[in-house]
N, C-alpha and C. Protein backbone atom coordinates (compact mmCIF):
# COMPACT_ATOMS: atom_id res chain seq x y z
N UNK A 1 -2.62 -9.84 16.32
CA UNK A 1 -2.79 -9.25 15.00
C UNK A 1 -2.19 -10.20 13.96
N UNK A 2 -3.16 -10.52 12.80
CA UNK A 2 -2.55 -11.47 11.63
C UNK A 2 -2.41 -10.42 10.77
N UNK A 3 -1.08 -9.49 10.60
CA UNK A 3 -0.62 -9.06 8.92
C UNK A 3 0.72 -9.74 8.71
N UNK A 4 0.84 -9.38 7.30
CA UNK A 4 2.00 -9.68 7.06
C UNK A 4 2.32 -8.59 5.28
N UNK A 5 3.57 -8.39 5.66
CA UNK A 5 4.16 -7.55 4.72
C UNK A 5 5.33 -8.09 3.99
N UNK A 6 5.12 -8.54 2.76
CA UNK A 6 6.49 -8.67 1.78
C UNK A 6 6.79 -8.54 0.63
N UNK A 7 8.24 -8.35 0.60
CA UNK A 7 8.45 -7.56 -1.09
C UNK A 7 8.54 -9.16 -1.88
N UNK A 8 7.92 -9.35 -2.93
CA UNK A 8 7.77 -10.40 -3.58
C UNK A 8 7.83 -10.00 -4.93
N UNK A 9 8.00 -11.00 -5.95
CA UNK A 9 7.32 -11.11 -7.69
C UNK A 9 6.52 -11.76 -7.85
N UNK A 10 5.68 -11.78 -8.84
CA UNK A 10 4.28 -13.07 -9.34
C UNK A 10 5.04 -13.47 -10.24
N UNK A 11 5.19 -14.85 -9.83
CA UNK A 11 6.00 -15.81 -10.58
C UNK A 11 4.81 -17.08 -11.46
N UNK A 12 3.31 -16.67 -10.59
CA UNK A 12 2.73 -17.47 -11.70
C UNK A 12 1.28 -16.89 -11.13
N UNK A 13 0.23 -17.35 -11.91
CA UNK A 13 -0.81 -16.75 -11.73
C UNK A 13 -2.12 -17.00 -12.29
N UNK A 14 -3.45 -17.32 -11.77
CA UNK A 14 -4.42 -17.74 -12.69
C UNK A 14 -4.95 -16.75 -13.23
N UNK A 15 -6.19 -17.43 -13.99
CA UNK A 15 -7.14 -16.53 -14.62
C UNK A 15 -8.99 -16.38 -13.60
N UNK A 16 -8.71 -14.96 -13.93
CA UNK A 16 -9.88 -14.32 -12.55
C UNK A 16 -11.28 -15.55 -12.47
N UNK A 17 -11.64 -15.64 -11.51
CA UNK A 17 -12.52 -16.67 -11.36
C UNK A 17 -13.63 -16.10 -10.54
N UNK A 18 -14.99 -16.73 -10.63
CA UNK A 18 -15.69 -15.73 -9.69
C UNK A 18 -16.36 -17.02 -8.51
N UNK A 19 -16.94 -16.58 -6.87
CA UNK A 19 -17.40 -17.39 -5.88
C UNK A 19 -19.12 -17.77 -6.61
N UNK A 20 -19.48 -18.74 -6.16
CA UNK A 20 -20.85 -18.69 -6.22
C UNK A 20 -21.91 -17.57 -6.05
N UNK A 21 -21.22 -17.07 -5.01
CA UNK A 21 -21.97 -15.26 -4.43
C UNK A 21 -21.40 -14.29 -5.46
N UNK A 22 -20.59 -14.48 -6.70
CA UNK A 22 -20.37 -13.61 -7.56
C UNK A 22 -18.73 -12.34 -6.99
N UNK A 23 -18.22 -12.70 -6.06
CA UNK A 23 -17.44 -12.03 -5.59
C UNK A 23 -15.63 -12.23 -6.63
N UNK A 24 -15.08 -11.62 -7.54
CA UNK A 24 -14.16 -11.84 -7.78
C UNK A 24 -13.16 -12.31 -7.35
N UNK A 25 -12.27 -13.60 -7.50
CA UNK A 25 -11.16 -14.18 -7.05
C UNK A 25 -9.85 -14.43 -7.98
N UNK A 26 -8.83 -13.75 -7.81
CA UNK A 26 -7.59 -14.04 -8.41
C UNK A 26 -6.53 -14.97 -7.30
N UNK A 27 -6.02 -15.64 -8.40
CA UNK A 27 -5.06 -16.24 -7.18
C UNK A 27 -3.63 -16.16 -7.84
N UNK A 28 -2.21 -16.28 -7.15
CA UNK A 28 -0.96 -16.29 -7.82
C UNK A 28 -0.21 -16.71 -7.00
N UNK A 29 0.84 -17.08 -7.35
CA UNK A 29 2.62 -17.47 -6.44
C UNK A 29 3.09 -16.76 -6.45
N UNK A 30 3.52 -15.77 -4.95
CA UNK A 30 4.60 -14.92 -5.21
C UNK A 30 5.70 -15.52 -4.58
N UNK A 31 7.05 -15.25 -5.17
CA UNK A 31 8.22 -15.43 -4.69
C UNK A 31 9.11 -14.64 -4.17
N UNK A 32 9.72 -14.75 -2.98
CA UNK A 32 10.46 -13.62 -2.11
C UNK A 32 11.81 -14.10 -2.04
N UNK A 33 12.83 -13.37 -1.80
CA UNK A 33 14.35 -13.59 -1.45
C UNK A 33 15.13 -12.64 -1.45
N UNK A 34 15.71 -12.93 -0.18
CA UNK A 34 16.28 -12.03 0.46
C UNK A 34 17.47 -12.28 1.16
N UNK A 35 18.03 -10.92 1.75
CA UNK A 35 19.07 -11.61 3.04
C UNK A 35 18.62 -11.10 4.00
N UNK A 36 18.46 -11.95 5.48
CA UNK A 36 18.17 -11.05 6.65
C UNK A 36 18.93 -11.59 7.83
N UNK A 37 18.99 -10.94 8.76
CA UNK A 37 20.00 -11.11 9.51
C UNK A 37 19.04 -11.75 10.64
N UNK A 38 19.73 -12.73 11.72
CA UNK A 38 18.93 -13.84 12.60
C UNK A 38 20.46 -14.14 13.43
N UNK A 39 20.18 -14.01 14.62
CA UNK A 39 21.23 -14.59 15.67
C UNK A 39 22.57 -13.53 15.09
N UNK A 40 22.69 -12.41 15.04
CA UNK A 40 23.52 -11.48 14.15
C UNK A 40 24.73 -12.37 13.22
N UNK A 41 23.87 -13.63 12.38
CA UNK A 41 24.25 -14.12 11.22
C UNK A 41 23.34 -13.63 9.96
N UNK A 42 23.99 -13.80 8.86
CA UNK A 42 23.13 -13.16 7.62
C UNK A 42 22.59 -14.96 7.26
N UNK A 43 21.56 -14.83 6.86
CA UNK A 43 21.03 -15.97 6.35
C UNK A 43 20.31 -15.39 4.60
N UNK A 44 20.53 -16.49 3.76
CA UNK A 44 19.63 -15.89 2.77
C UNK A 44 18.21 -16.82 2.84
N UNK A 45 17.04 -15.94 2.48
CA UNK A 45 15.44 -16.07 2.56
C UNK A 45 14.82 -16.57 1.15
N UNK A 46 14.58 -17.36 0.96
CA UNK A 46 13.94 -17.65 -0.59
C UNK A 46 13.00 -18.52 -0.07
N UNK A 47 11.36 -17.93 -0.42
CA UNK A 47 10.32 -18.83 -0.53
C UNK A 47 9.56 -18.83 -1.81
N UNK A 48 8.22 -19.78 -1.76
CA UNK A 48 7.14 -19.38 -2.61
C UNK A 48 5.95 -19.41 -1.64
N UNK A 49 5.02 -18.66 -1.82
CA UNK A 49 3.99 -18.67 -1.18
C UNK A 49 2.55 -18.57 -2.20
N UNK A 50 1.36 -19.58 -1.80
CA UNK A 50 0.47 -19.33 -2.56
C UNK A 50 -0.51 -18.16 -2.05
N UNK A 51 -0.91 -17.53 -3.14
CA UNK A 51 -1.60 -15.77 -2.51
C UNK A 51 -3.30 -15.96 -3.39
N UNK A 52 -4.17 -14.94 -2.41
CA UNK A 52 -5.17 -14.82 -3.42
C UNK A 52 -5.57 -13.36 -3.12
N UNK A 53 -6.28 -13.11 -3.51
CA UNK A 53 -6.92 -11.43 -4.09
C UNK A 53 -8.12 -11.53 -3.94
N UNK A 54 -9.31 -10.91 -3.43
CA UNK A 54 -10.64 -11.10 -3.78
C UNK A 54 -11.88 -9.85 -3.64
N UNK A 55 -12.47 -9.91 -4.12
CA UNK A 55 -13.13 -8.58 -4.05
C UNK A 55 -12.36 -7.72 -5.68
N UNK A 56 -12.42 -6.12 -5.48
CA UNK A 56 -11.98 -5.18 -6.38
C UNK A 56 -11.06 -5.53 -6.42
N UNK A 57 -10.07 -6.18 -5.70
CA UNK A 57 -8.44 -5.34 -6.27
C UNK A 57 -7.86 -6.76 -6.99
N UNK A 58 -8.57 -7.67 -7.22
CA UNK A 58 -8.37 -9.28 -7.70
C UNK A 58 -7.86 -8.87 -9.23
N UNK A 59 -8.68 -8.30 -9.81
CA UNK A 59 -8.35 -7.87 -11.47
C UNK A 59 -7.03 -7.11 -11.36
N UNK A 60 -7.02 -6.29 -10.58
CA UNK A 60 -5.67 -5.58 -10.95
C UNK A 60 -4.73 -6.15 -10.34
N UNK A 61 -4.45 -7.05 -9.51
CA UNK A 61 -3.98 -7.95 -8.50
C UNK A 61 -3.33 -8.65 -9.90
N UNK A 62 -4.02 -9.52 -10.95
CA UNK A 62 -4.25 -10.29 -12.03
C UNK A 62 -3.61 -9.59 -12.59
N UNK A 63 -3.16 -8.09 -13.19
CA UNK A 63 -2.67 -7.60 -13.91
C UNK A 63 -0.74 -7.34 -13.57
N UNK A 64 -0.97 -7.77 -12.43
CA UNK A 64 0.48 -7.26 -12.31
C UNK A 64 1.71 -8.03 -13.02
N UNK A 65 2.39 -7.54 -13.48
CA UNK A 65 3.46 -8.34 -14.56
C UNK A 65 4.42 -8.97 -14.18
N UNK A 66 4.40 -10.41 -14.89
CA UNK A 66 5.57 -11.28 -13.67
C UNK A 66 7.22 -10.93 -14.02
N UNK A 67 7.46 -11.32 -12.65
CA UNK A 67 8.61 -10.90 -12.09
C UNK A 67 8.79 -9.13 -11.46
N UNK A 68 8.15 -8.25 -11.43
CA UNK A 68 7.81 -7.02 -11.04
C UNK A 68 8.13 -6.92 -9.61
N UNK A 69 9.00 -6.91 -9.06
CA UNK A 69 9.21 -6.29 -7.52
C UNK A 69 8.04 -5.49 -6.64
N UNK A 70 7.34 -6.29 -6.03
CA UNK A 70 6.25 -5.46 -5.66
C UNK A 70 5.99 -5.60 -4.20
N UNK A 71 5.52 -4.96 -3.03
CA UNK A 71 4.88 -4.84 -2.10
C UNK A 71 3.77 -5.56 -1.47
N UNK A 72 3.43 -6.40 -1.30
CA UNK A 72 1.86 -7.13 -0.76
C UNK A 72 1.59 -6.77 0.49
N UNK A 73 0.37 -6.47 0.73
CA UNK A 73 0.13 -6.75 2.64
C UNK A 73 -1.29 -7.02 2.46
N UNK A 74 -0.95 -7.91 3.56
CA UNK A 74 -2.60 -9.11 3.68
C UNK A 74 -2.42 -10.16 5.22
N UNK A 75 -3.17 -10.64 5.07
CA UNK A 75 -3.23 -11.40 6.58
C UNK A 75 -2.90 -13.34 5.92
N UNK A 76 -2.71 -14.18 6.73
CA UNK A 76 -2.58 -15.66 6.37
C UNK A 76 -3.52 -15.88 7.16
N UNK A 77 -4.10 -16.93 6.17
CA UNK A 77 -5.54 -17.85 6.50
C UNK A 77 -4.96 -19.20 5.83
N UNK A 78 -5.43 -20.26 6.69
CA UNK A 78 -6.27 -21.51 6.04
C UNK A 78 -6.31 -21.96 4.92
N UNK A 79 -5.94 -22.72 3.96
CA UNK A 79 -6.83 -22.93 2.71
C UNK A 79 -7.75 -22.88 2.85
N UNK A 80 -8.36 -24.10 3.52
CA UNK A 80 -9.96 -24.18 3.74
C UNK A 80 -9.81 -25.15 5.35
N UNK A 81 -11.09 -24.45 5.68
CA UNK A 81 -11.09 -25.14 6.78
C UNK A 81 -10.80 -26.17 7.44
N UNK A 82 -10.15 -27.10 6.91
CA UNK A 82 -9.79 -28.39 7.24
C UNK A 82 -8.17 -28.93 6.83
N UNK A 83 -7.59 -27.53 6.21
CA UNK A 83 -6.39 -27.61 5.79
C UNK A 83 -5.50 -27.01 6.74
N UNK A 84 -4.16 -27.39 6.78
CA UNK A 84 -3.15 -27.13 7.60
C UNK A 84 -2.66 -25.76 6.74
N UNK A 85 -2.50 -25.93 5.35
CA UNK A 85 -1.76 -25.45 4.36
C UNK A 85 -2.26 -23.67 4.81
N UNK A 86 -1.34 -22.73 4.65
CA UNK A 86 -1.12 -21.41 4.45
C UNK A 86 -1.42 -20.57 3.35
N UNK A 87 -2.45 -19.98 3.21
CA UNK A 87 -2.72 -18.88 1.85
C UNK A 87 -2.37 -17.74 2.20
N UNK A 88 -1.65 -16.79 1.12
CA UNK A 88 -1.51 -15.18 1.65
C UNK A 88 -2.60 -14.46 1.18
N UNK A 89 -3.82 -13.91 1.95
CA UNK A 89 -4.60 -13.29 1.61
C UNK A 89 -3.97 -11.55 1.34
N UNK A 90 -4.08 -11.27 -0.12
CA UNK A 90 -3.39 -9.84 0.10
C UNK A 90 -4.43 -9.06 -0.42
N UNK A 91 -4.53 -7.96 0.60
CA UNK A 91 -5.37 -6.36 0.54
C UNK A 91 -5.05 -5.62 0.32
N UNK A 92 -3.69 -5.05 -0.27
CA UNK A 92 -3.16 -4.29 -0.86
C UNK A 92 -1.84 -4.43 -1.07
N UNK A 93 -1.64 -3.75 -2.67
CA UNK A 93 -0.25 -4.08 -3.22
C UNK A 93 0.45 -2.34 -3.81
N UNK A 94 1.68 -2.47 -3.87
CA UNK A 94 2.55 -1.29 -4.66
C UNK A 94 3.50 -2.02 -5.20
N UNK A 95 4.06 -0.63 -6.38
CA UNK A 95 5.18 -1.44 -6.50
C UNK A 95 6.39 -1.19 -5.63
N UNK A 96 7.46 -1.83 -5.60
CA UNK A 96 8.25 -1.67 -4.96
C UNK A 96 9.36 -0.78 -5.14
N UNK A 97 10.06 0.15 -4.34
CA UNK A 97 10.63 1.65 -4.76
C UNK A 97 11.75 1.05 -5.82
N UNK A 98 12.48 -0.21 -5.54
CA UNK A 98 13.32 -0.80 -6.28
C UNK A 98 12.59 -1.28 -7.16
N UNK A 99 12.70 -0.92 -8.57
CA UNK A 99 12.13 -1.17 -9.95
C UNK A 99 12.48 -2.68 -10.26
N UNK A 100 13.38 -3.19 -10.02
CA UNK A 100 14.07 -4.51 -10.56
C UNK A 100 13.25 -5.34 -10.84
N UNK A 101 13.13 -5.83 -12.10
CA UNK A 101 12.47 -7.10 -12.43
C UNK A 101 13.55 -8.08 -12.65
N UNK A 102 12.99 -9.40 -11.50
CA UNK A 102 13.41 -10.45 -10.97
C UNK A 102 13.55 -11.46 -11.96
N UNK A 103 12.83 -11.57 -13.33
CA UNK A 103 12.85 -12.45 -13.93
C UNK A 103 13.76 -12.30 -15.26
N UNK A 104 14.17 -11.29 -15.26
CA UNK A 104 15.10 -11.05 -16.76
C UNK A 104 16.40 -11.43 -16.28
């Protein structure tokens, strides 16, 4: 099974774009950090990951306000077929029960 679940912010983000087949595409950086525990040591977690959206939920995907504590779950794919590189494909988002915006 490829999911993956994390609490992130959109720390940057384009403007909606559409495929040749007309299918809506948003894309953004979300950024995660955290503490989690590994070998029962605490380590702290800080990445960026590049994400995209496609189909319906791309526009509202696009709307979400940066730095916003939010929820993603989606699967990792490929850039493109010939790339090593990692995209987070996300299929659904919330916000996160913790309100905190990350960027103020």
């Amino acid at each position: 099974m490829n999911q993956l679940k994390v609490v992130a912010t959109v720390v940057e983000k384009s403007v909606l774009r559409y495929t040749p087949a007309g299918i809506p595409i948003g894309t953004a950086t979300l950024k995660h950090d955290s503490k989690q525990e590994q070998a029962s040591a605490p380590r702290q977690v800080e990445f960026e990951i590049p994400a995209i959206a496609a189909g319906e939920i791309s526009k509202q995907f696009l709307e979400i306000e940066l730095g916003a504590l939010m929820i993603f779950t989606g699967f990792l794919a490929r850039k493109n077929r010939n790339s090593k590189s990692l995209v987070f494909h996300v299929t659904e988002f919330q916000k996160s029960e913790n309100e905190t915006n990350l960027l103020d």
